[in-house]
C-alpha atoms as a PDB file:
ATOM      1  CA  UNK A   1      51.738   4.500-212.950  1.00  0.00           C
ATOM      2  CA  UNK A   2      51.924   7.476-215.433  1.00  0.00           C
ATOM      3  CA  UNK A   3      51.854   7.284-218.902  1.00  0.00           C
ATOM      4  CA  UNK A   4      52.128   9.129-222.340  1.00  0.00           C
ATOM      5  CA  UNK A   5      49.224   9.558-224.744  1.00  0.00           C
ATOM      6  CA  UNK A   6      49.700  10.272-228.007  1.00  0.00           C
ATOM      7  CA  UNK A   7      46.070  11.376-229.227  1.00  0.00           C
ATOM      8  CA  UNK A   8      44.877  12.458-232.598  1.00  0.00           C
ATOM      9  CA  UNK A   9      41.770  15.087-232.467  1.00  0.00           C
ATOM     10  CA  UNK A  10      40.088  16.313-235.556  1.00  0.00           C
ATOM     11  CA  UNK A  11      40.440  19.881-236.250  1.00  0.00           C
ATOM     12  CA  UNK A  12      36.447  20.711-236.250  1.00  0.00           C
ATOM     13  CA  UNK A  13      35.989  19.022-232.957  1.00  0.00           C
ATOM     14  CA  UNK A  14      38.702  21.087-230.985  1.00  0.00           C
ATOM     15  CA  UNK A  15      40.483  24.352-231.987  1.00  0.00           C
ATOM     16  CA  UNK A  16      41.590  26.392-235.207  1.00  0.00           C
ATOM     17  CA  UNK A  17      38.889  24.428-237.465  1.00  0.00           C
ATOM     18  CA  UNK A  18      38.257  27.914-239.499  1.00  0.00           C
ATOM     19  CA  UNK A  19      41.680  28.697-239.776  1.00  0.00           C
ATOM     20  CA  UNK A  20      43.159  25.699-240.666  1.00  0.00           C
ATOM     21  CA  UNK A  21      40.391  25.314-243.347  1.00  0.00           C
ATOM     22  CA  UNK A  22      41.222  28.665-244.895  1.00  0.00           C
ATOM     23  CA  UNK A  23      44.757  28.054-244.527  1.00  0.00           C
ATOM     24  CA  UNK A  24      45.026  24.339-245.226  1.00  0.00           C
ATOM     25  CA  UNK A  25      48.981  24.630-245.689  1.00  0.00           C
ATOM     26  CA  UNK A  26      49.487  26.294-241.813  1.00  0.00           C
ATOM     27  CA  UNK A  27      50.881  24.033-239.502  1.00  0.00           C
ATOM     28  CA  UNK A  28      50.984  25.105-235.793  1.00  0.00           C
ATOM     29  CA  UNK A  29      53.214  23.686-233.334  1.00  0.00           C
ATOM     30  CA  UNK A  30      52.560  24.033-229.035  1.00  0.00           C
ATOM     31  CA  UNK A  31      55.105  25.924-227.438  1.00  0.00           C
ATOM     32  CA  UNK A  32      52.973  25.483-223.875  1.00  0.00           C
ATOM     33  CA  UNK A  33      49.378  25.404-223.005  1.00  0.00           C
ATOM     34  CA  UNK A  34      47.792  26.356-219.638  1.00  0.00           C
ATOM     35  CA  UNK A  35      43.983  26.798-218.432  1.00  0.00           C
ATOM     36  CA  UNK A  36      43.265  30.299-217.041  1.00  0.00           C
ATOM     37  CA  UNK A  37      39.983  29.234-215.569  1.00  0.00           C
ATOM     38  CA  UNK A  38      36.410  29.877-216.818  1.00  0.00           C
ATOM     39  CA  UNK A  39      36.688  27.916-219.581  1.00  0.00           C
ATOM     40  CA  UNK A  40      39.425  29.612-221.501  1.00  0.00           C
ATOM     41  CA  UNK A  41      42.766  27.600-222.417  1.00  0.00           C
ATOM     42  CA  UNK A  42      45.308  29.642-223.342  1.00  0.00           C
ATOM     43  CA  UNK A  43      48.149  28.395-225.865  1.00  0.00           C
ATOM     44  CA  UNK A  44      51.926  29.790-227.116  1.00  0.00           C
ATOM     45  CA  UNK A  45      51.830  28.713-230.695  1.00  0.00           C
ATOM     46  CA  UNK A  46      54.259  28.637-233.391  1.00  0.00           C
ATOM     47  CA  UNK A  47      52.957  28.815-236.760  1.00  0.00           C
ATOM     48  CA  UNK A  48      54.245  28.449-240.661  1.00  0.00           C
ATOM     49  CA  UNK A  49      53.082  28.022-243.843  1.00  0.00           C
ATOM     50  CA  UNK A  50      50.734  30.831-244.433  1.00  0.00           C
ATOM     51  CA  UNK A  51      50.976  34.334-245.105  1.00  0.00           C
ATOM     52  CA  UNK A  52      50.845  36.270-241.880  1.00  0.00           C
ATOM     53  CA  UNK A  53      48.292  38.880-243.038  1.00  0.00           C
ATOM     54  CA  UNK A  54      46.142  35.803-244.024  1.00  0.00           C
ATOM     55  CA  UNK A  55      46.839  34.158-240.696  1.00  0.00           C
ATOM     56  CA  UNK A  56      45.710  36.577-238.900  1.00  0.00           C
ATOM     57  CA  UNK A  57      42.694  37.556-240.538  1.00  0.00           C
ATOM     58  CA  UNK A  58      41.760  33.919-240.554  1.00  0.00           C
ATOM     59  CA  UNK A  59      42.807  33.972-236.211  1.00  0.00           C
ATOM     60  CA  UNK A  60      39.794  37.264-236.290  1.00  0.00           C
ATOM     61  CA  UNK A  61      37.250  34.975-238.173  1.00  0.00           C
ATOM     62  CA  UNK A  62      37.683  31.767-235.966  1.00  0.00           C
ATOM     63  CA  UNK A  63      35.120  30.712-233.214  1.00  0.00           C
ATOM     64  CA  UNK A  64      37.479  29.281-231.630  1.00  0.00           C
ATOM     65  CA  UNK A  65      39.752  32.146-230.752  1.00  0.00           C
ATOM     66  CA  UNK A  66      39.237  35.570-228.393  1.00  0.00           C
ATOM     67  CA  UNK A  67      42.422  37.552-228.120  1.00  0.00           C
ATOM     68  CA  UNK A  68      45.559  36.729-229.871  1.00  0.00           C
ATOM     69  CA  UNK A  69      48.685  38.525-229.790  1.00  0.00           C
ATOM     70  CA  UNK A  70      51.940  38.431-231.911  1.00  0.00           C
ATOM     71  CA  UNK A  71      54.813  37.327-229.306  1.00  0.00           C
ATOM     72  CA  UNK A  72      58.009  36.510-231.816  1.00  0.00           C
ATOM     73  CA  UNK A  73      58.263  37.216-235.822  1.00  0.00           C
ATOM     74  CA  UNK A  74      61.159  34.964-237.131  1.00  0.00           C
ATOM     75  CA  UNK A  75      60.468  36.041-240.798  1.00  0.00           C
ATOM     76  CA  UNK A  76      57.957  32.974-241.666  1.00  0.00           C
ATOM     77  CA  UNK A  77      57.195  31.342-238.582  1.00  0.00           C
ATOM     78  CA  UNK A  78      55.747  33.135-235.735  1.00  0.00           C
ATOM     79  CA  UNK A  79      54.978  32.919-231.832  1.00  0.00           C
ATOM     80  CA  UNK A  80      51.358  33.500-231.062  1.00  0.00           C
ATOM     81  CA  UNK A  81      49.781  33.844-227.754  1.00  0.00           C
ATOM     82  CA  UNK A  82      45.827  33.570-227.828  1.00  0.00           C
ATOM     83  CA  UNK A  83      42.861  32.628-225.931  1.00  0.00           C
ATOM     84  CA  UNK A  84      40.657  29.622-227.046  1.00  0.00           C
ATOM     85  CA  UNK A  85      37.365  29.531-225.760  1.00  0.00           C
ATOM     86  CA  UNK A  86      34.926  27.574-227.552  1.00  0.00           C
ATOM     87  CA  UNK A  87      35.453  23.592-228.435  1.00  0.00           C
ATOM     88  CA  UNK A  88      38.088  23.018-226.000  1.00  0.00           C
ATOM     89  CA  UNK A  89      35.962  20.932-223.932  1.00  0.00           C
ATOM     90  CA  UNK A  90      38.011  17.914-223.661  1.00  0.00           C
ATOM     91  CA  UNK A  91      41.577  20.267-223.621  1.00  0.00           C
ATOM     92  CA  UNK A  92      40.181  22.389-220.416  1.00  0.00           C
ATOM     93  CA  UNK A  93      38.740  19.286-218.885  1.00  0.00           C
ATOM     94  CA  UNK A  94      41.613  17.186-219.219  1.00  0.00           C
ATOM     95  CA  UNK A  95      44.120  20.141-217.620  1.00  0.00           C
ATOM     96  CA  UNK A  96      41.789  20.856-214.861  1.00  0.00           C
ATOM     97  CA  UNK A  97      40.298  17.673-213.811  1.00  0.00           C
ATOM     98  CA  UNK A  98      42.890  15.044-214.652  1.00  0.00           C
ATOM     99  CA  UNK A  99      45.955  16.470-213.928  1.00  0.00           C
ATOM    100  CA  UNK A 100      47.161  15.663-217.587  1.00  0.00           C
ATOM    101  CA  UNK A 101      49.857  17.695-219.281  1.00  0.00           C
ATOM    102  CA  UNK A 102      50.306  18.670-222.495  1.00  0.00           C
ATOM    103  CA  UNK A 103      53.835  18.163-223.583  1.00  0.00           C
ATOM    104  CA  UNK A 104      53.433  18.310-227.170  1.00  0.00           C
ATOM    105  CA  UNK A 105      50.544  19.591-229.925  1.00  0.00           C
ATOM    106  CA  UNK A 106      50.706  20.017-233.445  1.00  0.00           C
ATOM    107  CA  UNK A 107      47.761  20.831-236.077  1.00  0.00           C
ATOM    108  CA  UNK A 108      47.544  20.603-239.551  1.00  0.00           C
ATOM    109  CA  UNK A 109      45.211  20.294-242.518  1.00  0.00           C
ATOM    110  CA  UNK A 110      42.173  18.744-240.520  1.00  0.00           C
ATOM    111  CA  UNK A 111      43.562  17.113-237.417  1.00  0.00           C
ATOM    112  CA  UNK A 112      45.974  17.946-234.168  1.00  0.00           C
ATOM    113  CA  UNK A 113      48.255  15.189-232.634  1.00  0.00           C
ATOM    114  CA  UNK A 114      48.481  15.629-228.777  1.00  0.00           C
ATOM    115  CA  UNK A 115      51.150  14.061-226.942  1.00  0.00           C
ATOM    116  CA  UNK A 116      49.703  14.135-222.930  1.00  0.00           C
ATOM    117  CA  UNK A 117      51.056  12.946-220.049  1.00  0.00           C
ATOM    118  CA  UNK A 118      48.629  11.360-217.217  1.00  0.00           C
ATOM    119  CA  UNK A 119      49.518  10.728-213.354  1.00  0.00           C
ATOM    120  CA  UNK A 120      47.536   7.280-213.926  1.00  0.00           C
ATOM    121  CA  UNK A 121      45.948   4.896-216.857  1.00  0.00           C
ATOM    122  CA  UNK A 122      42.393   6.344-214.918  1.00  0.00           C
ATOM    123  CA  UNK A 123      42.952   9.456-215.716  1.00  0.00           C
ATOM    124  CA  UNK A 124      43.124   8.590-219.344  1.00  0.00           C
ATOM    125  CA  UNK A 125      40.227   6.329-218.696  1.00  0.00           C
ATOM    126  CA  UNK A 126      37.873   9.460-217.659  1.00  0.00           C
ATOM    127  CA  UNK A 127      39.006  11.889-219.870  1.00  0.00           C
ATOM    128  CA  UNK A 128      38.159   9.185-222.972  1.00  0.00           C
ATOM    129  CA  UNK A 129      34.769   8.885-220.960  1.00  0.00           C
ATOM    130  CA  UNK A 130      33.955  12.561-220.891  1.00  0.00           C
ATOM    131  CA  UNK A 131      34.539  12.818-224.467  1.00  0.00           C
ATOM    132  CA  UNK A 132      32.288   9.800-225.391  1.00  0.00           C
ATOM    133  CA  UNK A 133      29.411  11.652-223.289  1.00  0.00           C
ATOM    134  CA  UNK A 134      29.675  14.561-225.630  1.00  0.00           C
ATOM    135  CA  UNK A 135      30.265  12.926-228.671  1.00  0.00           C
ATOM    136  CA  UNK A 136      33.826  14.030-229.091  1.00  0.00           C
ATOM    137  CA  UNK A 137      36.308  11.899-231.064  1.00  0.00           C
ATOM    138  CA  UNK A 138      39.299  11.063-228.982  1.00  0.00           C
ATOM    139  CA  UNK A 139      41.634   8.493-231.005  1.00  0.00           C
ATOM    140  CA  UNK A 140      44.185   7.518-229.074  1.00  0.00           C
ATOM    141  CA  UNK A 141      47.233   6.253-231.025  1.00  0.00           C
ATOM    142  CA  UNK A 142      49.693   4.936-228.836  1.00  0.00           C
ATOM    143  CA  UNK A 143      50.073   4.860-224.985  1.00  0.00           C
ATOM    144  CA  UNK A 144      53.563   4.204-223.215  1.00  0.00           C
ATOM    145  CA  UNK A 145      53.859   3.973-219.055  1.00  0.00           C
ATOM    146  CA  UNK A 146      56.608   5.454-218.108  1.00  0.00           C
ATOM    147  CA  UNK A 147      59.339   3.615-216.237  1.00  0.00           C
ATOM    148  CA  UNK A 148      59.736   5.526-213.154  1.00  0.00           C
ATOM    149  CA  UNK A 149      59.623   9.656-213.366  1.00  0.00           C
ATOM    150  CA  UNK A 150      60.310  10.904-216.440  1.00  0.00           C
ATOM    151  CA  UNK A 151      63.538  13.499-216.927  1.00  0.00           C
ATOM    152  CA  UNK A 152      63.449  15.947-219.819  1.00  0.00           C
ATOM    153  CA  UNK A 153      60.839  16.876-222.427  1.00  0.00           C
ATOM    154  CA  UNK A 154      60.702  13.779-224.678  1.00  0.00           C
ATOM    155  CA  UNK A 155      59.738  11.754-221.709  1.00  0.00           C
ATOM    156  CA  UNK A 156      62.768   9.666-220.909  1.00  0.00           C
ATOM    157  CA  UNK A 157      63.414   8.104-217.573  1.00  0.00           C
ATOM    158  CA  UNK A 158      66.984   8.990-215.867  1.00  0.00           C
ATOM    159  CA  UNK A 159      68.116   5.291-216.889  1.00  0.00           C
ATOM    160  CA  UNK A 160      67.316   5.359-220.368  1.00  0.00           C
ATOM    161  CA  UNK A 161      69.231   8.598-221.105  1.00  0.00           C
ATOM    162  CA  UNK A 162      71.913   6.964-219.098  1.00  0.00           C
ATOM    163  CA  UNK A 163      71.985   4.305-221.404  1.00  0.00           C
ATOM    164  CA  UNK A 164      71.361   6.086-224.887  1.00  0.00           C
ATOM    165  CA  UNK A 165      74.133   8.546-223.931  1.00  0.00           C
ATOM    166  CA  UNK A 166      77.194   5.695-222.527  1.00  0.00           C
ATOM    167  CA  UNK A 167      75.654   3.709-226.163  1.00  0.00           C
ATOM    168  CA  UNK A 168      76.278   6.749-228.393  1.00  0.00           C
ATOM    169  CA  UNK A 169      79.676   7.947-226.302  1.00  0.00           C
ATOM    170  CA  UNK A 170      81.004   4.359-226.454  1.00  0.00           C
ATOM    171  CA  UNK A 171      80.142   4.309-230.214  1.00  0.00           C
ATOM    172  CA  UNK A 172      77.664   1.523-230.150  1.00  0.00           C
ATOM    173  CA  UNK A 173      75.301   3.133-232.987  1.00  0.00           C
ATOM    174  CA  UNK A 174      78.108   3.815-235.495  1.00  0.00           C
ATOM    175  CA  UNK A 175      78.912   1.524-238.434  1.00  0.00           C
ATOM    176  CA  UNK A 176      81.161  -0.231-237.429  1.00  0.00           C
ATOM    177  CA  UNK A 177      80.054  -0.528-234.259  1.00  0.00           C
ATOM    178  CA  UNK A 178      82.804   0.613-231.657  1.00  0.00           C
ATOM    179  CA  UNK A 179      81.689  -0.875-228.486  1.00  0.00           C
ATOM    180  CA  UNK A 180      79.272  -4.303-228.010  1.00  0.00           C
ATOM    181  CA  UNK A 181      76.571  -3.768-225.807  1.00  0.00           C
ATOM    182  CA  UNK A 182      78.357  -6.052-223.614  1.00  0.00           C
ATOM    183  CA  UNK A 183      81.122  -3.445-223.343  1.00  0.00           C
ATOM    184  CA  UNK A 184      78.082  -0.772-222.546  1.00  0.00           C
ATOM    185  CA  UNK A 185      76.700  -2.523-220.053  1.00  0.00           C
ATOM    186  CA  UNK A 186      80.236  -3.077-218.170  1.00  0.00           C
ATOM    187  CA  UNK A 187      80.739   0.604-218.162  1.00  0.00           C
ATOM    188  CA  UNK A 188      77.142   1.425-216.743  1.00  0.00           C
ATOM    189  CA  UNK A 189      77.548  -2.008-214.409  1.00  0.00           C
ATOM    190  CA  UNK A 190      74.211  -3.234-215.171  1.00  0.00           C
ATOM    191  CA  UNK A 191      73.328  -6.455-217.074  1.00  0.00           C
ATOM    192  CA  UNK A 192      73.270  -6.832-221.077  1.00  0.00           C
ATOM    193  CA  UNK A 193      69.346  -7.540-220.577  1.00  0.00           C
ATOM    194  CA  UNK A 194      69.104  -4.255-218.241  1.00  0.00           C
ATOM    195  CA  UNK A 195      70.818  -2.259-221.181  1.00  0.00           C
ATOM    196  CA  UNK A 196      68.925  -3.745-224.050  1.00  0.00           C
ATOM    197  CA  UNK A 197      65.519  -3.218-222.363  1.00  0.00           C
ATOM    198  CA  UNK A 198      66.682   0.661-221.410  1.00  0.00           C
ATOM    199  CA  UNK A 199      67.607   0.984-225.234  1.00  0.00           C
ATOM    200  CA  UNK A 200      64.773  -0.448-226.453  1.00  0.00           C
ATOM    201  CA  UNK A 201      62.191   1.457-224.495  1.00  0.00           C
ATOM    202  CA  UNK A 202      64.298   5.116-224.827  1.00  0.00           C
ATOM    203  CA  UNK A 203      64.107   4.486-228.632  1.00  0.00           C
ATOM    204  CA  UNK A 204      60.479   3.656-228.378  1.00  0.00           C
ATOM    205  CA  UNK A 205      59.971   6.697-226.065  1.00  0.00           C
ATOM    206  CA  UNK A 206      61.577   9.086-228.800  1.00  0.00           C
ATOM    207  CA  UNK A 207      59.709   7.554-231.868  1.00  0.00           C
ATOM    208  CA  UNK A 208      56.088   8.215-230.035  1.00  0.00           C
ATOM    209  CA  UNK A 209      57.104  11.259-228.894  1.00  0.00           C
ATOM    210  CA  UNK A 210      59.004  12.887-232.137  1.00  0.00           C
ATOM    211  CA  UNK A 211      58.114  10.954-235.147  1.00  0.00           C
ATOM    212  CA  UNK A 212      54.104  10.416-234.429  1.00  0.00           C
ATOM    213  CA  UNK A 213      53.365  13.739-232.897  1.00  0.00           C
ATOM    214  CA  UNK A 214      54.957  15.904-235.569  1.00  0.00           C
ATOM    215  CA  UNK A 215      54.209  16.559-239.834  1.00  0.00           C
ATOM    216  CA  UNK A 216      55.341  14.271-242.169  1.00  0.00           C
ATOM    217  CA  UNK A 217      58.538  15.406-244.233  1.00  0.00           C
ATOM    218  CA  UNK A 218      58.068  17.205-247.842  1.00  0.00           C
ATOM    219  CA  UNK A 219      58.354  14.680-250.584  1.00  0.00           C
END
């Protein structure tokens, strides 16, 4: 069965270390990520917080980085494709051995929060392995199986959007409620325990892969 990883790396063991410590404000968010063999991983980024001359500078100084090139400029946060090359070990391995997929990455101040999907718990299994051999940290935070294929880019199975969007149409989340989840359940003509459990693991689904993945809110 397949299942979503959300993993937190630290900076210095995987990519941007030298920027991110220059520029300990920049965030960096994944638009996509593919392997282009020999070793190089190459990433869409979108990044904020940091002066672009500074970001750039600090892209020319990092180990970590080859080519980079300036995609989109939306006036303070910016589309960068680049090549990483060095300290990607576990990334490149994971992509090309595993068959794991990145669906989400975001870095900031010292760390970056990976949210990966693998075809099988073994697959997680070997790619935790490899990184123990090497003496790479790989802290795994939460792990969901997925129920069935999943539809869509937070992860969610066919059924559980089903359900979420006959809850919120029906008016289930509002205060007052508008609907009972008996009423839900009618309309999709499944059982109130089928319905609960589809809620229940679609709002689970969306807290791992929204609220843990990305930055915590300005105070």
């Amino acid at each position: 069965m397949s299942l979503v990883a959300v993993v937190r790396l630290p900076a210095e063991e995987f990519a941007l270390s030298r920027t991110l410590t220059a520029l300990p404000d920049a965030e960096f968010e994944c638009e996509r990520v593919v392997e282009t063999g020999d070793g190089v991983v190459m990433p869409l980024l979108w990044a904020r917080g940091a002066d672009r001359e500074e970001l750039e500078s600090a892209f020319d100084d990092d180990p970590t980085v080859d080519n980079w090139e300036l995609l989109v400029d939306l006036d303070g946060r910016w589309l960068y494709q680049m090549d990483w090359i060095d300290d990607v070990q576990m990334l490149f391995y994971m992509l090309t051995n595993t068959g794991g997929t990145v669906l989400d990455m975001h870095g900031v101040s010292d760390e970056w929060m990976l949210r990966i999907l693998f075809p099988d718990d073994g697959d997680l299994g070997d790619t935790r392995q490899f990184c123990d051999q090497r003496n790479l940290t790989f802290d795994v935070v939460t792990t969901r199986e997925m129920e069935g294929e999943p539809s869509g880019r937070f992860g969610l199975t066919a059924g559980q959007i089903q359900a979420l969007r006959a809850a919120c149409t029906a008016g289930y989340f509002e205060i007052p409620r508008r609907a009972t989840l008996e009423e839900v359940a009618e309309d999709l003509d499944i059982s109130h325990q089928a319905l609960s459990e589809r809620l229940r693991r679609g709002h689970n689904a969306l807290i791992q892969d929204t609220v843990l993945t990305g930055p915590l809110p300005e105070k």
